[in-house]
PDB file of N, CA and C in Angstrom:
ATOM      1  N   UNK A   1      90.340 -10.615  32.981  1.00  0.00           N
ATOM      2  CA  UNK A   1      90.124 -11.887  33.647  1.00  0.00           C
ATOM      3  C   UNK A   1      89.219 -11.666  34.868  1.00  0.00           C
ATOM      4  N   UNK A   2      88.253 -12.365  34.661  1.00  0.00           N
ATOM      5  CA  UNK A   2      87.390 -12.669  36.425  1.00  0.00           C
ATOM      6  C   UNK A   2      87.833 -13.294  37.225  1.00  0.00           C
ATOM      7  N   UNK A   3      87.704 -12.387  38.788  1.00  0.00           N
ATOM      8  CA  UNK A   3      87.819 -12.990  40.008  1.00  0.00           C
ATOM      9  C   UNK A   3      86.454 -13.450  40.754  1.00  0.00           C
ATOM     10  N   UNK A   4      86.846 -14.107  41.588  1.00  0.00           N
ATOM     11  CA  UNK A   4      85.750 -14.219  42.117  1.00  0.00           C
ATOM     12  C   UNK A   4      84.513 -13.641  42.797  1.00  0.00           C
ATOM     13  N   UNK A   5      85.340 -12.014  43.191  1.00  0.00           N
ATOM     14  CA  UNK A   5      84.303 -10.997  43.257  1.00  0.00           C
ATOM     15  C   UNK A   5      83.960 -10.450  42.366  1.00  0.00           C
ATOM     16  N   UNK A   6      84.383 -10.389  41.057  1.00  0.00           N
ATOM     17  CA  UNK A   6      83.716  -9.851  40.365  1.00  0.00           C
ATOM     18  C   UNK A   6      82.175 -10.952  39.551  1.00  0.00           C
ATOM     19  N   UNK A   7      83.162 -12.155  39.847  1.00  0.00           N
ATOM     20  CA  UNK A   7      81.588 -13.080  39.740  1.00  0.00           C
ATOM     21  C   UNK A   7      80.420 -13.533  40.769  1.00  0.00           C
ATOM     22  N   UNK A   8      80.834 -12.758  42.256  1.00  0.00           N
ATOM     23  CA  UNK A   8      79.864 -12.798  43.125  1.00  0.00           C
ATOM     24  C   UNK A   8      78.944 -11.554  42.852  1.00  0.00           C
ATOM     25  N   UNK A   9      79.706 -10.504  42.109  1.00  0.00           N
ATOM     26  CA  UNK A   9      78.886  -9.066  41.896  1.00  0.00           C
ATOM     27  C   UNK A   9      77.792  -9.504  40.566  1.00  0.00           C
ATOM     28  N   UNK A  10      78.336 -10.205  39.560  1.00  0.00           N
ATOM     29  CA  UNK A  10      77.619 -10.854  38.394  1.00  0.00           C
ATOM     30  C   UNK A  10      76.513 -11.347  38.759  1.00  0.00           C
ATOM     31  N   UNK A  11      76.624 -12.643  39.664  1.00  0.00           N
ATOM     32  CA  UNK A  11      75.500 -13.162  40.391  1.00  0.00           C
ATOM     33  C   UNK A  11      74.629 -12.715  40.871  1.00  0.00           C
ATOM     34  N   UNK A  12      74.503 -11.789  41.722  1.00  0.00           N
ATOM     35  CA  UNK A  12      73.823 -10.554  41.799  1.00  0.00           C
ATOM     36  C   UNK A  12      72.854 -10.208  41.391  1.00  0.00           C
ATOM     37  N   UNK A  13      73.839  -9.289  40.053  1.00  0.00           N
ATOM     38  CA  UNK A  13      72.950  -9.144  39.189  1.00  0.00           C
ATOM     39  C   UNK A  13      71.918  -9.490  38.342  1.00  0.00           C
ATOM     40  N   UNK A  14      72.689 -10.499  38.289  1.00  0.00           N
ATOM     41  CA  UNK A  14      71.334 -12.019  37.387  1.00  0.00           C
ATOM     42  C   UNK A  14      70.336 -12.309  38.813  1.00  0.00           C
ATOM     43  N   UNK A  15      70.710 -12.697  39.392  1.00  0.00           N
ATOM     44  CA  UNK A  15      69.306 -13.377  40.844  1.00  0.00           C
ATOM     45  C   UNK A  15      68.526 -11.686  40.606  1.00  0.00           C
ATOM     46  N   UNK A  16      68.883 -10.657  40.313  1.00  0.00           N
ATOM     47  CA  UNK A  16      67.795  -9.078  40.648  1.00  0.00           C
ATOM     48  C   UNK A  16      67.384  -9.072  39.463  1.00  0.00           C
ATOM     49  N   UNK A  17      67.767  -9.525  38.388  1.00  0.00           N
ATOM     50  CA  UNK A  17      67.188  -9.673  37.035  1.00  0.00           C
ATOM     51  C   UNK A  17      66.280 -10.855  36.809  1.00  0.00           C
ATOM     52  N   UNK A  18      66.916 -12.144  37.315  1.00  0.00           N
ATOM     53  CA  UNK A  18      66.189 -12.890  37.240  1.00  0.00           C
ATOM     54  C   UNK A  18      64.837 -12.724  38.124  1.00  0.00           C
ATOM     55  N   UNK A  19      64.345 -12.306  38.666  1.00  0.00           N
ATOM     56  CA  UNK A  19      63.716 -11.720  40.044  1.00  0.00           C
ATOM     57  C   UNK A  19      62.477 -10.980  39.829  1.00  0.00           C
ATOM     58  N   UNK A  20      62.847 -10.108  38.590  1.00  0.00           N
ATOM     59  CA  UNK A  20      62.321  -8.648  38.380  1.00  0.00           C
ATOM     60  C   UNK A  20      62.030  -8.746  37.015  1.00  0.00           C
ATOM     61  N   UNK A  21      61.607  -9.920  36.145  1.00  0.00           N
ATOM     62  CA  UNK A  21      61.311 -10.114  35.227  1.00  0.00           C
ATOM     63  C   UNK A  21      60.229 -11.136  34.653  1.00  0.00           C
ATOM     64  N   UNK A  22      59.425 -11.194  34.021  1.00  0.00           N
ATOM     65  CA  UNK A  22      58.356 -12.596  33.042  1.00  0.00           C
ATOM     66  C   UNK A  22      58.968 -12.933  32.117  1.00  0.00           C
ATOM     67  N   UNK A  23      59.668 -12.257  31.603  1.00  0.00           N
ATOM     68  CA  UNK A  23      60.063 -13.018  30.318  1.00  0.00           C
ATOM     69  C   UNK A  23      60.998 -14.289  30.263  1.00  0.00           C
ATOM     70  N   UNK A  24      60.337 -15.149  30.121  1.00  0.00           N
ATOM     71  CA  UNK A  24      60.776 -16.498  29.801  1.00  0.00           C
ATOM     72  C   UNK A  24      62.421 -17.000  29.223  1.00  0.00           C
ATOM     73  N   UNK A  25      62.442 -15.713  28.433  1.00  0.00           N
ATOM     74  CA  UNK A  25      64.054 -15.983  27.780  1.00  0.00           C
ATOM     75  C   UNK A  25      65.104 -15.116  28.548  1.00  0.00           C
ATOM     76  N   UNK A  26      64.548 -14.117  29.655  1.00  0.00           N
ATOM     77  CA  UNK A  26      65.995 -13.558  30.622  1.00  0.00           C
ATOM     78  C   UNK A  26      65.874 -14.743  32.051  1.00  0.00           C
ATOM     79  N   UNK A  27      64.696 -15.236  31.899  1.00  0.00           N
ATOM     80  CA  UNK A  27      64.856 -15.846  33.266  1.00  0.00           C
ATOM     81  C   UNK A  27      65.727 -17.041  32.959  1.00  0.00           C
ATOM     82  N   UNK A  28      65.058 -18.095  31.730  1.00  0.00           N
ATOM     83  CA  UNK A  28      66.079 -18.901  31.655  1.00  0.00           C
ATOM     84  C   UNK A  28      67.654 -18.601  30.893  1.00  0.00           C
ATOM     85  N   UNK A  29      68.236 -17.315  30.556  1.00  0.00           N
ATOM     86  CA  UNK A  29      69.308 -16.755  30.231  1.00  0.00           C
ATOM     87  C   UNK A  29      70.098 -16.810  31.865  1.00  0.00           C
ATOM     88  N   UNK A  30      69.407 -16.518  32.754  1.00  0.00           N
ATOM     89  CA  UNK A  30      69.316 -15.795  34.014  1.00  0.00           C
ATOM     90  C   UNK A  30      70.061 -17.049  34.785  1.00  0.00           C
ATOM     91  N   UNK A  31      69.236 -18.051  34.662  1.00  0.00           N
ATOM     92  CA  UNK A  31      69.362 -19.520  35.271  1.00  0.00           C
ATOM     93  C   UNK A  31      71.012 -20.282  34.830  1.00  0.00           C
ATOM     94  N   UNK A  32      71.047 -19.587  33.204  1.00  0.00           N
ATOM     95  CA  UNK A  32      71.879 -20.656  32.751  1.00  0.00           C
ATOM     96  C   UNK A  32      73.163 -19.580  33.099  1.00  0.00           C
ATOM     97  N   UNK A  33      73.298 -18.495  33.357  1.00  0.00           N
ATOM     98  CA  UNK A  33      75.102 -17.721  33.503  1.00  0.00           C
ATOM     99  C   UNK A  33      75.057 -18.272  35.158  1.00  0.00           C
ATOM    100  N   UNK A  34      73.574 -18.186  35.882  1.00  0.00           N
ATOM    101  CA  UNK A  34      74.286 -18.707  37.192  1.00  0.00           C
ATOM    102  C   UNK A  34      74.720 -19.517  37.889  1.00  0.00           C
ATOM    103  N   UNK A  35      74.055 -20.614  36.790  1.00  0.00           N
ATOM    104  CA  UNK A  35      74.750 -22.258  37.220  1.00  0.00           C
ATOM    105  C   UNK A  35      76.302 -22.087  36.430  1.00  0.00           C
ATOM    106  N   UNK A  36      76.543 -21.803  35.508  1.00  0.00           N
ATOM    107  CA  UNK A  36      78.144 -21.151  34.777  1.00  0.00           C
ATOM    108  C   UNK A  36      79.069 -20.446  35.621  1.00  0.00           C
ATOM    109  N   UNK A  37      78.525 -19.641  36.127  1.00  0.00           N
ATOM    110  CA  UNK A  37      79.496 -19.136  37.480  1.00  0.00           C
ATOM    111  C   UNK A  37      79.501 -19.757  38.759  1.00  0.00           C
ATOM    112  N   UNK A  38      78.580 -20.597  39.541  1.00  0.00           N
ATOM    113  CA  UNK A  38      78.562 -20.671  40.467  1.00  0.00           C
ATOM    114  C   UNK A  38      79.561 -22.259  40.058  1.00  0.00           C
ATOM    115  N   UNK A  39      79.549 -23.081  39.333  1.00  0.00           N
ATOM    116  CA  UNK A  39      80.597 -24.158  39.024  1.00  0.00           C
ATOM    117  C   UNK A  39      82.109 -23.773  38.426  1.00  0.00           C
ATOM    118  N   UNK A  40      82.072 -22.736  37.709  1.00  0.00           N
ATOM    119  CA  UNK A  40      83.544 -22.300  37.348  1.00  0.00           C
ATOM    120  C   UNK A  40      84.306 -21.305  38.319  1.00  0.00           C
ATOM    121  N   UNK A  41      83.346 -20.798  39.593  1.00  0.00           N
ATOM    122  CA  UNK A  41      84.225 -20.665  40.504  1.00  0.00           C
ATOM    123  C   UNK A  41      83.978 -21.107  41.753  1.00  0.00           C
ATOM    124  N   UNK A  42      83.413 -22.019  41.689  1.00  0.00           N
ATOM    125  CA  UNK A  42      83.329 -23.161  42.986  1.00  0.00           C
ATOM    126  C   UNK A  42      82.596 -22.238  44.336  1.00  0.00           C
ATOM    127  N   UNK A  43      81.022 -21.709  44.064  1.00  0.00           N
ATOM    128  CA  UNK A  43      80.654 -20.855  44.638  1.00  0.00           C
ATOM    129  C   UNK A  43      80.117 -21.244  45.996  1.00  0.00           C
ATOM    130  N   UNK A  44      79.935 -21.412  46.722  1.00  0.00           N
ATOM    131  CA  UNK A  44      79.288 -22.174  47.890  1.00  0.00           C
ATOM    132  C   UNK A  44      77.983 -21.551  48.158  1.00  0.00           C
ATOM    133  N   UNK A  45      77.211 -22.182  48.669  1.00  0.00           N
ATOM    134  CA  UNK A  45      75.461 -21.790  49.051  1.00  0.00           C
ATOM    135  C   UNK A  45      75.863 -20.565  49.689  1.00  0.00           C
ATOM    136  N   UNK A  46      76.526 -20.663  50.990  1.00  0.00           N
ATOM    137  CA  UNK A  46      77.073 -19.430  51.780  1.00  0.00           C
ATOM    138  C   UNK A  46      77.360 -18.209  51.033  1.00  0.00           C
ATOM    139  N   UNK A  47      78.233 -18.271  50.591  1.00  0.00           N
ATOM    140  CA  UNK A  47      79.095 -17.550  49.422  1.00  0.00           C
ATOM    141  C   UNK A  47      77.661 -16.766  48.892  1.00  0.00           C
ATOM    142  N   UNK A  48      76.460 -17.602  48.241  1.00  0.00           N
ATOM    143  CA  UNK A  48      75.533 -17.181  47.103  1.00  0.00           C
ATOM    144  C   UNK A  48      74.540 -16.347  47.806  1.00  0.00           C
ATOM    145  N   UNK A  49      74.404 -16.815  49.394  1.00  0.00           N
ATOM    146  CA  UNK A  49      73.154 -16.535  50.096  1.00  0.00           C
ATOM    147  C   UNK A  49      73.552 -15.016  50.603  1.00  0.00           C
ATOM    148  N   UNK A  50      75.419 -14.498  51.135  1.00  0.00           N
ATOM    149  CA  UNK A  50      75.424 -13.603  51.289  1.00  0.00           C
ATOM    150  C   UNK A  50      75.553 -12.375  50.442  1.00  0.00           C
ATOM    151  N   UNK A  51      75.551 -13.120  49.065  1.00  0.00           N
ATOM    152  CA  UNK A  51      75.942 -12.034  47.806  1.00  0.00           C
ATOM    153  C   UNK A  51      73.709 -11.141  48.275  1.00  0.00           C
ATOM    154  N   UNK A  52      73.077 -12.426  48.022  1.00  0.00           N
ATOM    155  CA  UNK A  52      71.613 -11.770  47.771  1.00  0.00           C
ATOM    156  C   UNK A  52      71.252 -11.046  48.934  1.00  0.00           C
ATOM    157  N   UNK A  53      71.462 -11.433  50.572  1.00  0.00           N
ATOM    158  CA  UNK A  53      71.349 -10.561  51.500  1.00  0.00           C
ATOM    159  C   UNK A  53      71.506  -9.198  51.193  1.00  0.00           C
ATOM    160  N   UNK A  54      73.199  -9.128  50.827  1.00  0.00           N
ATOM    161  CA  UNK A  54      73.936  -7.576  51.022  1.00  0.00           C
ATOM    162  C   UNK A  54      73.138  -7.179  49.690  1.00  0.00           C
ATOM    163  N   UNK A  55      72.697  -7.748  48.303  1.00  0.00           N
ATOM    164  CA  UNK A  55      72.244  -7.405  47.652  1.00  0.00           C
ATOM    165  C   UNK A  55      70.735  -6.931  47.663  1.00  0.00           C
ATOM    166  N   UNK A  56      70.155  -7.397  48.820  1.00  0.00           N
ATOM    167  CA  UNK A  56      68.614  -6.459  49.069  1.00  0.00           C
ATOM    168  C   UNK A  56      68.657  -5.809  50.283  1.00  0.00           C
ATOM    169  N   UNK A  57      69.849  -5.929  50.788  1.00  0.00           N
ATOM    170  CA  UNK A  57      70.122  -4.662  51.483  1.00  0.00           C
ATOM    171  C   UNK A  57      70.432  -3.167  51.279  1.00  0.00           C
ATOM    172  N   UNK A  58      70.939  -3.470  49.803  1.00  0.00           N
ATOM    173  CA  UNK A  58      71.733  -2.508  49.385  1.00  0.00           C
ATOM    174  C   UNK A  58      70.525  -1.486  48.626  1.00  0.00           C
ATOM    175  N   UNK A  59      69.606  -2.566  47.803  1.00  0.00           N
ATOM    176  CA  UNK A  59      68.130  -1.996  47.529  1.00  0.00           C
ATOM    177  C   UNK A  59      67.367  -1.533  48.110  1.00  0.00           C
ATOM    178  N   UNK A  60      67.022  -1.705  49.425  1.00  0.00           N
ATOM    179  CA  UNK A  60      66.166  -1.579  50.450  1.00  0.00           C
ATOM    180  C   UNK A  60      66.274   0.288  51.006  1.00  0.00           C
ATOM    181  N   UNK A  61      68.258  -0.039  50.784  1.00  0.00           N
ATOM    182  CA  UNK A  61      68.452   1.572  51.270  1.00  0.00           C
ATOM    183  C   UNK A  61      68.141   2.225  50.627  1.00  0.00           C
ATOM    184  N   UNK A  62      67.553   2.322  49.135  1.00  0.00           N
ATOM    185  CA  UNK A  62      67.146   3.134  48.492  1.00  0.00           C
ATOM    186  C   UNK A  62      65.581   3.332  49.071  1.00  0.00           C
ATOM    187  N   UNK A  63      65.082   2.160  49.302  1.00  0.00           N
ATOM    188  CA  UNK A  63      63.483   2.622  50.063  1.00  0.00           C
ATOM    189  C   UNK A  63      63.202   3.544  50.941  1.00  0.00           C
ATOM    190  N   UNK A  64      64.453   3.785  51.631  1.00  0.00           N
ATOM    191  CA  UNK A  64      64.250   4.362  53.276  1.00  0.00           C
ATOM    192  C   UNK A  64      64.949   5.728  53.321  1.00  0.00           C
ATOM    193  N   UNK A  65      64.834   6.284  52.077  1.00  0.00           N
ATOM    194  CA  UNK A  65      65.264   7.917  51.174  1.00  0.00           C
ATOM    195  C   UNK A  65      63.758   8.301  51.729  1.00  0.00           C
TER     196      UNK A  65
END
């Protein structure tokens, strides 16, 4: 069963996929799990904006190796 962190970690992943891709069928794949999660667990802008922060933060530290 999913919690809600494990669907803020999901999200994530799709916005760095969706992000980092052209192809037409992951972006709109991309679009459609994150409107699916962000309504089945009642995600807030807040909630979404700090998942992508800590999430290109977390990338970034790999730059600065």
């Amino acid at each position: 069963m999913k919690n809600k962190k494990n669907a803020l970690i999901d999200l994530a992943l799709l916005f760095y996929m969706r992000n980092n891709t052209n192809k037409k069928n992951l972006i709109e794949l991309a679009d459609h799990l994150t409107g699916e999660i962000i309504t089945d667990f009642k995600i807030s802008d807040n909630e979404f904006l700090r998942v992508v922060k800590n999430l290109n933060q977390f990338i970034e530290s790999f730059d600065n190796e």
